[in-house]
C-alpha atoms as a PDB file:
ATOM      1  CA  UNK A   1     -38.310  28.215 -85.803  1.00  0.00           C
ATOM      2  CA  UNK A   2     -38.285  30.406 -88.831  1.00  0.00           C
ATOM      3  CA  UNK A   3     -35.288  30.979 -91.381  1.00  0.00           C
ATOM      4  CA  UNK A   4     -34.811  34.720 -91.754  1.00  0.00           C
ATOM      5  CA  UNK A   5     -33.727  36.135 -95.645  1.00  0.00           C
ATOM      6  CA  UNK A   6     -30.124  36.081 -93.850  1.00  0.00           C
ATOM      7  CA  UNK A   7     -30.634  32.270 -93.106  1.00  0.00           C
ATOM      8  CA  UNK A   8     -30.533  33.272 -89.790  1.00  0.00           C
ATOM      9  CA  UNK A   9     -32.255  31.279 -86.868  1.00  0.00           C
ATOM     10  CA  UNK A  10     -32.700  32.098 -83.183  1.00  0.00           C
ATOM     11  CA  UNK A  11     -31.933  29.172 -80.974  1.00  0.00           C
ATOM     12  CA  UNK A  12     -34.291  28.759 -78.293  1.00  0.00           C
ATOM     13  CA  UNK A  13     -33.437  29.944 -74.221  1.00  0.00           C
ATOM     14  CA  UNK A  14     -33.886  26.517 -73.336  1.00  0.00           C
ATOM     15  CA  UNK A  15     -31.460  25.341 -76.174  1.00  0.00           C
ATOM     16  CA  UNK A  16     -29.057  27.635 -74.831  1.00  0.00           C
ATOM     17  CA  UNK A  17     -29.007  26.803 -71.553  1.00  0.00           C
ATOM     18  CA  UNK A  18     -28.884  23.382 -71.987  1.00  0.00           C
ATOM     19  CA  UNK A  19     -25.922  23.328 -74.147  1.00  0.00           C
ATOM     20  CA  UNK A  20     -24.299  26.393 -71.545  1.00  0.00           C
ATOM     21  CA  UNK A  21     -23.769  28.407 -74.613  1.00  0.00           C
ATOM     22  CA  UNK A  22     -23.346  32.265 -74.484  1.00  0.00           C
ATOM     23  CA  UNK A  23     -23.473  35.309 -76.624  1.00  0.00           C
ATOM     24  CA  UNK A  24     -20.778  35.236 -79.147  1.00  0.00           C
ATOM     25  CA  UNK A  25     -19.476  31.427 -78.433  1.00  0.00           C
ATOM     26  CA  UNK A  26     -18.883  29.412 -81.508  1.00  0.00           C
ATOM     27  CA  UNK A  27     -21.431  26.755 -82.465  1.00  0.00           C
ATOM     28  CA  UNK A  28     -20.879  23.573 -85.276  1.00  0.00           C
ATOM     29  CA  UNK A  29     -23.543  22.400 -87.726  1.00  0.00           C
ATOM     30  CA  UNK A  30     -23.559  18.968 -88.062  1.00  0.00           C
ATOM     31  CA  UNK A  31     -25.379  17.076 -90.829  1.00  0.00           C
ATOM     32  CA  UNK A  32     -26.403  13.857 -90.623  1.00  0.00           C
ATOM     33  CA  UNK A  33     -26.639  11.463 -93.730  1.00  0.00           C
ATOM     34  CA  UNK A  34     -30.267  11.166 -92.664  1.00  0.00           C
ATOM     35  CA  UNK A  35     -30.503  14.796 -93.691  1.00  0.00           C
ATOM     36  CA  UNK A  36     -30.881  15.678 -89.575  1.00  0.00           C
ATOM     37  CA  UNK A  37     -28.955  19.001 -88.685  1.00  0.00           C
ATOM     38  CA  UNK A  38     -26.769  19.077 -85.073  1.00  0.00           C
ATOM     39  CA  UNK A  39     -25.445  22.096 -83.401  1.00  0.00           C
ATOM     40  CA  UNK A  40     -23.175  22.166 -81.163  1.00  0.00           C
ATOM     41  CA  UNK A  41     -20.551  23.664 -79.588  1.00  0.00           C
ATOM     42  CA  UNK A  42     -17.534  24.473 -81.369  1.00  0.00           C
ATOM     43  CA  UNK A  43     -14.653  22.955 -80.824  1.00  0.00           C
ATOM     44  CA  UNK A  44     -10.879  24.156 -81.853  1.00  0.00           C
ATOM     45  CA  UNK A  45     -10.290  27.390 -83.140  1.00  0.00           C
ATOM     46  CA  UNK A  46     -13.088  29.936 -82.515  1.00  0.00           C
ATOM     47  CA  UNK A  47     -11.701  33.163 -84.766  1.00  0.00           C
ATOM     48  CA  UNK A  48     -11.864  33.132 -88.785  1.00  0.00           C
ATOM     49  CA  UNK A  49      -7.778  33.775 -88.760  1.00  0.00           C
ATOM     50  CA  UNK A  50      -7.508  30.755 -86.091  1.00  0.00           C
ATOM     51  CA  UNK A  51      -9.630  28.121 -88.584  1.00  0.00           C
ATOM     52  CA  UNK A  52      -7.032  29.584 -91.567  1.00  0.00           C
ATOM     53  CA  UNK A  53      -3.645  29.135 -89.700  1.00  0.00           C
ATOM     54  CA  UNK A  54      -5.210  25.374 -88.092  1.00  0.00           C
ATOM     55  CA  UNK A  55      -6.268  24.328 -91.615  1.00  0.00           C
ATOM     56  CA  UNK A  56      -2.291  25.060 -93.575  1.00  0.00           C
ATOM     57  CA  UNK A  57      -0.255  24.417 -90.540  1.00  0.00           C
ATOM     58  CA  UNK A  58       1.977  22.104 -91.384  1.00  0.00           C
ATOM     59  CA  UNK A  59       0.761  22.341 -95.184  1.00  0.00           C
ATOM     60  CA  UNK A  60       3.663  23.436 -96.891  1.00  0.00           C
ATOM     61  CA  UNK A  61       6.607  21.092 -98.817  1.00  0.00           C
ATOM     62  CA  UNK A  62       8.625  22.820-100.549  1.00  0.00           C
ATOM     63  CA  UNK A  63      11.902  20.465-100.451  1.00  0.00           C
ATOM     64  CA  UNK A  64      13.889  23.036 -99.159  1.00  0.00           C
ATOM     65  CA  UNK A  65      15.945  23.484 -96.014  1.00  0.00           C
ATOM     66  CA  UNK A  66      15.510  26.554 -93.778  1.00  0.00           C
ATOM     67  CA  UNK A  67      18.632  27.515 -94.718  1.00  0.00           C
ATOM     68  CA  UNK A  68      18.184  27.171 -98.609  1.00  0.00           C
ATOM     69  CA  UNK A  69      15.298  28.940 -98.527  1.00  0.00           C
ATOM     70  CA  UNK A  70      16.597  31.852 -96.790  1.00  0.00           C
ATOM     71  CA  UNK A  71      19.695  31.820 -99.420  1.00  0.00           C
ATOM     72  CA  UNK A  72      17.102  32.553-101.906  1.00  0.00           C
ATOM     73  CA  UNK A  73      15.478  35.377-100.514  1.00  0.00           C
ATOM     74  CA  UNK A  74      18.595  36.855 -99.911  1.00  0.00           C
ATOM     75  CA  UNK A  75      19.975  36.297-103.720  1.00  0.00           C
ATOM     76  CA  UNK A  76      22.816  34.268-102.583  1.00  0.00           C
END
């Protein structure tokens, strides 16, 4: 396989088939401490917005109640 200028490489049919992936499914790059390079098919959220809400769900602590915050927004 060749790299294209985009990094870019085409997975062979075989590959594919094996692994039962189609156009436009999600794949994972996995690299191995011995410098070896997996892929596989992704797992989890599959959209760039899914992988942003997944990674700061249940990020925030802010100390404050519901209730407190909402009494701020509204200038009370």
């Amino acid at each position: 396989m060749r790299i294209t200028s985009k990094g870019q490489i085409t997975i062979p049919q075989q590959v594919r088939r094996e692994l039962g992936l189609e156009p436009g499914d999600e794949v994972a790059v996995i690299v191995g401490e011995d410098g070896t390079a997996r892929i596989i098919p992704a797992t989890g959220p599959s959209t760039r917005g899914e992988r942003i809400v997944a990674a700061l769900t249940g990020k925030a602590e802010v100390g404050l109640s519901t209730d407190e915050i909402m009494a701020l927004t509204r200038g009370e």
